[in-house]
C-alpha atoms as a PDB file:
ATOM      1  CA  UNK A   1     -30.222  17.127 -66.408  1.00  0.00           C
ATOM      2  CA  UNK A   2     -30.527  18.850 -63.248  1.00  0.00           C
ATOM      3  CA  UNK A   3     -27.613  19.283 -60.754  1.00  0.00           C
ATOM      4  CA  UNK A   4     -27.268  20.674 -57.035  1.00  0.00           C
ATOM      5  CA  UNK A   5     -23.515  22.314 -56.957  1.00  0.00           C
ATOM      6  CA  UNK A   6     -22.163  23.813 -53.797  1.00  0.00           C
ATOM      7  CA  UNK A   7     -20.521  27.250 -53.845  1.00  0.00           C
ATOM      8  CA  UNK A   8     -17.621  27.617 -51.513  1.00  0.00           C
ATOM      9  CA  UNK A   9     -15.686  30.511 -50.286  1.00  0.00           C
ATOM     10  CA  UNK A  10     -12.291  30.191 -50.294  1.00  0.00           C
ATOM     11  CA  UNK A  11      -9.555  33.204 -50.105  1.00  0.00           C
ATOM     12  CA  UNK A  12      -6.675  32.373 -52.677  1.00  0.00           C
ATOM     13  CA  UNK A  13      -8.196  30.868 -55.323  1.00  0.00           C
ATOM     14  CA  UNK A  14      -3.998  30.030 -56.555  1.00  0.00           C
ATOM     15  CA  UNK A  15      -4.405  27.849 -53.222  1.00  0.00           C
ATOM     16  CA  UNK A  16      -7.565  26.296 -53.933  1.00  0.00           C
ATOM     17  CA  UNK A  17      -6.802  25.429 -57.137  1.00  0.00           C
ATOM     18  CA  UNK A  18      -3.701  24.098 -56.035  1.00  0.00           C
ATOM     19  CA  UNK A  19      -5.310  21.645 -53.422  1.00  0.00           C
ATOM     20  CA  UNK A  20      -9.045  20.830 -55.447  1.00  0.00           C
ATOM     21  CA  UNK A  21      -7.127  19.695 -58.359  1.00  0.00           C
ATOM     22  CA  UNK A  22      -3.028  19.327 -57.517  1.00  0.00           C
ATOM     23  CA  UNK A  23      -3.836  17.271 -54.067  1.00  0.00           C
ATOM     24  CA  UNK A  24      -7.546  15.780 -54.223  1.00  0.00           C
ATOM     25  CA  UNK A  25      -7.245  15.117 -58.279  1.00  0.00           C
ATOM     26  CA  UNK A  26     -10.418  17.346 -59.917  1.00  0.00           C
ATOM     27  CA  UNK A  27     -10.511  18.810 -63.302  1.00  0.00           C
ATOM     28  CA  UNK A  28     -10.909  22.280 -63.483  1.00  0.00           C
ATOM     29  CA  UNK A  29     -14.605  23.222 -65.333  1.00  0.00           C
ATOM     30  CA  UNK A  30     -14.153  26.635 -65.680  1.00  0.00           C
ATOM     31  CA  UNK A  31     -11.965  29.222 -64.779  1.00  0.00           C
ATOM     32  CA  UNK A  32     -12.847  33.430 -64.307  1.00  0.00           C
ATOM     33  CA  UNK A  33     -10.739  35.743 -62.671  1.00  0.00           C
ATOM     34  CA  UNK A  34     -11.151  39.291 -61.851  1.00  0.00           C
ATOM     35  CA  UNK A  35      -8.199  40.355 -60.233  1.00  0.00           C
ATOM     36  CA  UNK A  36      -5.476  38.349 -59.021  1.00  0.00           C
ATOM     37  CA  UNK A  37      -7.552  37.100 -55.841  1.00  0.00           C
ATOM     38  CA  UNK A  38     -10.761  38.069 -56.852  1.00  0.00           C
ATOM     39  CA  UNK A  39     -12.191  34.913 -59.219  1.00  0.00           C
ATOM     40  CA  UNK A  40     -14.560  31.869 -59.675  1.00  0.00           C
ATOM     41  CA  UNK A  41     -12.967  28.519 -60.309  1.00  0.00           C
ATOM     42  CA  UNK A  42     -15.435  25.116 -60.767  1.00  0.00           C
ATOM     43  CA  UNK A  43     -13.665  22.111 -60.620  1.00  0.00           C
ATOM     44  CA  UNK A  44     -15.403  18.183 -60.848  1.00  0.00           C
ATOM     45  CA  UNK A  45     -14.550  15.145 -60.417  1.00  0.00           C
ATOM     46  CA  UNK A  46     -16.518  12.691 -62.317  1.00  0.00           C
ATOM     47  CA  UNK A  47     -19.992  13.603 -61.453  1.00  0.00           C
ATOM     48  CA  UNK A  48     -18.734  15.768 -58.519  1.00  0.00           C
ATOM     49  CA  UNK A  49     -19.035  19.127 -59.126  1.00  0.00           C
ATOM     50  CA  UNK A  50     -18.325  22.492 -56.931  1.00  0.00           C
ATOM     51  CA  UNK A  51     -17.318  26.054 -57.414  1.00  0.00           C
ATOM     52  CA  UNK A  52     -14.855  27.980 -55.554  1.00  0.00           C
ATOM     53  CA  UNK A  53     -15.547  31.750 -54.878  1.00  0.00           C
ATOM     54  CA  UNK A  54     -13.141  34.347 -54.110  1.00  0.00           C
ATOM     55  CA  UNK A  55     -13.945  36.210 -51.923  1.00  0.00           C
ATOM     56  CA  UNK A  56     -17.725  35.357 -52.073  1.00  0.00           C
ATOM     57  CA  UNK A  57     -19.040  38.572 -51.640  1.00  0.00           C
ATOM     58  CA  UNK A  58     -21.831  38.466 -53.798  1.00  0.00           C
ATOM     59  CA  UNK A  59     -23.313  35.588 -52.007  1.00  0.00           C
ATOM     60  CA  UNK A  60     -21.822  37.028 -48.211  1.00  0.00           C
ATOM     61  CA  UNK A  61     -20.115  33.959 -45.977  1.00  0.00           C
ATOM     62  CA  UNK A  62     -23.045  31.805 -45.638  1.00  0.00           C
ATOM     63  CA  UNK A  63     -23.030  28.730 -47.216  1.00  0.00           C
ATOM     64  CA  UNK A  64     -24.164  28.657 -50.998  1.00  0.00           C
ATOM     65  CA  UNK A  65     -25.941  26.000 -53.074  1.00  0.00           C
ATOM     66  CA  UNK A  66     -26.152  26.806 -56.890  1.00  0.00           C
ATOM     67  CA  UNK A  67     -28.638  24.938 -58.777  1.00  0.00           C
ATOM     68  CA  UNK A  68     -27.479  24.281 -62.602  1.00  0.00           C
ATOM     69  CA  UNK A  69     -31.314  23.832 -64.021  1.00  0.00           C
ATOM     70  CA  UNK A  70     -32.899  23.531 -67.354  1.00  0.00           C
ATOM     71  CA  UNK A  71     -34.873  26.807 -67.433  1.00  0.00           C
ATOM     72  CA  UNK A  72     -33.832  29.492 -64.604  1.00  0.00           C
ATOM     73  CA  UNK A  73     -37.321  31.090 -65.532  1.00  0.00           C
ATOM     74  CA  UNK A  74     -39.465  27.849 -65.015  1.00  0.00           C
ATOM     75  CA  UNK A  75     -37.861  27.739 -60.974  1.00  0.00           C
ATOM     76  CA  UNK A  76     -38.762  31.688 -60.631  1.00  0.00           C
ATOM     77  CA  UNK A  77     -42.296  31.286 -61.628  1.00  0.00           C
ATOM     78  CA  UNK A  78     -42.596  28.203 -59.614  1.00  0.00           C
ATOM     79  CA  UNK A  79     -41.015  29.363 -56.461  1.00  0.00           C
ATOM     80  CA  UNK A  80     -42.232  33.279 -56.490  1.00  0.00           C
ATOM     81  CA  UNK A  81     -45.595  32.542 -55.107  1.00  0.00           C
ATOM     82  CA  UNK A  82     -43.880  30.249 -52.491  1.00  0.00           C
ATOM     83  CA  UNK A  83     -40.989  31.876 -50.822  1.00  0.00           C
ATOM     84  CA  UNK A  84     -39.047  35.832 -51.222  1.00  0.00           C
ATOM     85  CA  UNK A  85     -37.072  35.930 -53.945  1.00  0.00           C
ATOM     86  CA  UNK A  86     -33.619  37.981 -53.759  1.00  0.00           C
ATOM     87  CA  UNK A  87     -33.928  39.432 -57.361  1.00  0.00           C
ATOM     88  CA  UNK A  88     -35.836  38.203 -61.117  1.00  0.00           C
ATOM     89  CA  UNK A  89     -33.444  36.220 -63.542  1.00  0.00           C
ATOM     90  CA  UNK A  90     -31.075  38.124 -65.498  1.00  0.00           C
ATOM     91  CA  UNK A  91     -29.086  37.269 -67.934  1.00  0.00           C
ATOM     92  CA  UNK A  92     -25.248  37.077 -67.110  1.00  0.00           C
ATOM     93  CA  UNK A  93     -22.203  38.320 -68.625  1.00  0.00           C
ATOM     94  CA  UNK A  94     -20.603  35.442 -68.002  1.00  0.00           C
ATOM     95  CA  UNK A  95     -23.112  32.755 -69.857  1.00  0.00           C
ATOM     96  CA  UNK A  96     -26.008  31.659 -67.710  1.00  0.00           C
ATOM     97  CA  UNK A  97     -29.437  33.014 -66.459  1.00  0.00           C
ATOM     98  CA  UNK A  98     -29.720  33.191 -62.570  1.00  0.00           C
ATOM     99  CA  UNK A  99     -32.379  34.665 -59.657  1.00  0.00           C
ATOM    100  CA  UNK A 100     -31.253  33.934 -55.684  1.00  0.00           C
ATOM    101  CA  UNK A 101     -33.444  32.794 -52.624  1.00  0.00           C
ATOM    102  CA  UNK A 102     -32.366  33.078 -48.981  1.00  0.00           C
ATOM    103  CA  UNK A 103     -33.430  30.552 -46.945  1.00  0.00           C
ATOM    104  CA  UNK A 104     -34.518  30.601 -43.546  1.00  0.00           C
ATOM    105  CA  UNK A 105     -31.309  30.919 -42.367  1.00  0.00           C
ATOM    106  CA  UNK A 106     -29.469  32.978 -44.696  1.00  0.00           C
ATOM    107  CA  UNK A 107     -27.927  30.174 -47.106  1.00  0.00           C
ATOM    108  CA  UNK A 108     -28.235  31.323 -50.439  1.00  0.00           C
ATOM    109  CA  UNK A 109     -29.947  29.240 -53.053  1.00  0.00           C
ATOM    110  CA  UNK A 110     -28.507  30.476 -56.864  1.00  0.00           C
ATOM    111  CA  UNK A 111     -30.429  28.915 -59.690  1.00  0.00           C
ATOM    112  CA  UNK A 112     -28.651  29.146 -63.157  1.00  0.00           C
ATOM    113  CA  UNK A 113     -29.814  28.269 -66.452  1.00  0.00           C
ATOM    114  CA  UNK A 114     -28.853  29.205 -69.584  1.00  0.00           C
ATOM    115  CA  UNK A 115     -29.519  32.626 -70.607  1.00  0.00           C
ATOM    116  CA  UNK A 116     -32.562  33.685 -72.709  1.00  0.00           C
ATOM    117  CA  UNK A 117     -32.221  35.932 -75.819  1.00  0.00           C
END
């Protein structure tokens, strides 16, 4: 299954997490943290699903669509020929395979799969 998930920034992921899942009732997905305001937290909601990024540097403060795919390799040697690619997959620390592309106007598309051995 393929699934579109938006990455938003947010500055206190404490207060995020408060209001995603405390006030508008989502189930937290995963949970990394950094530092004490420095963090990823994905939360969904039946067959909602977003991640919260603090502070969202990696991606700058442009909005962010992550794209949880089959094969992060298949989309790279699809798209390659087709439009500039930010950087090749790589294999993450944190569990997944991922390359980016900048659109047009500087929203980051961030295609995960699961890593490759």
């Amino acid at each position: 299954m393929e699934l579109a998930i938006p990455v938003l920034p947010v500055d206190d992921l404490d207060v995020a997490k408060d209001f995603y899942v405390n006030r508008l009732g989502f189930d937290v997905r995963f949970e990394w943290r950094a530092s004490e305001n420095e963090g990823l937290l994905g939360v969904e909601r039946g067959s909602i699903q977003i991640t919260l990024d603090c502070p969202m540097t990696g991606h700058g403060r442009d909005a962010c669509v992550s794209l949880q795919v089959d094969s992060a390799d298949a989309y790279y040697e699809e798209w390659r020929e087709r439009v500039e690619v930010k950087r090749p997959p790589r294999n993450e620390f944190w569990g997944a395979r991922t390359f980016d592309v900048i659109d047009p106007f500087g929203n980051t598309i961030f295609v995960m799969g699961p890593p490759t051995a």
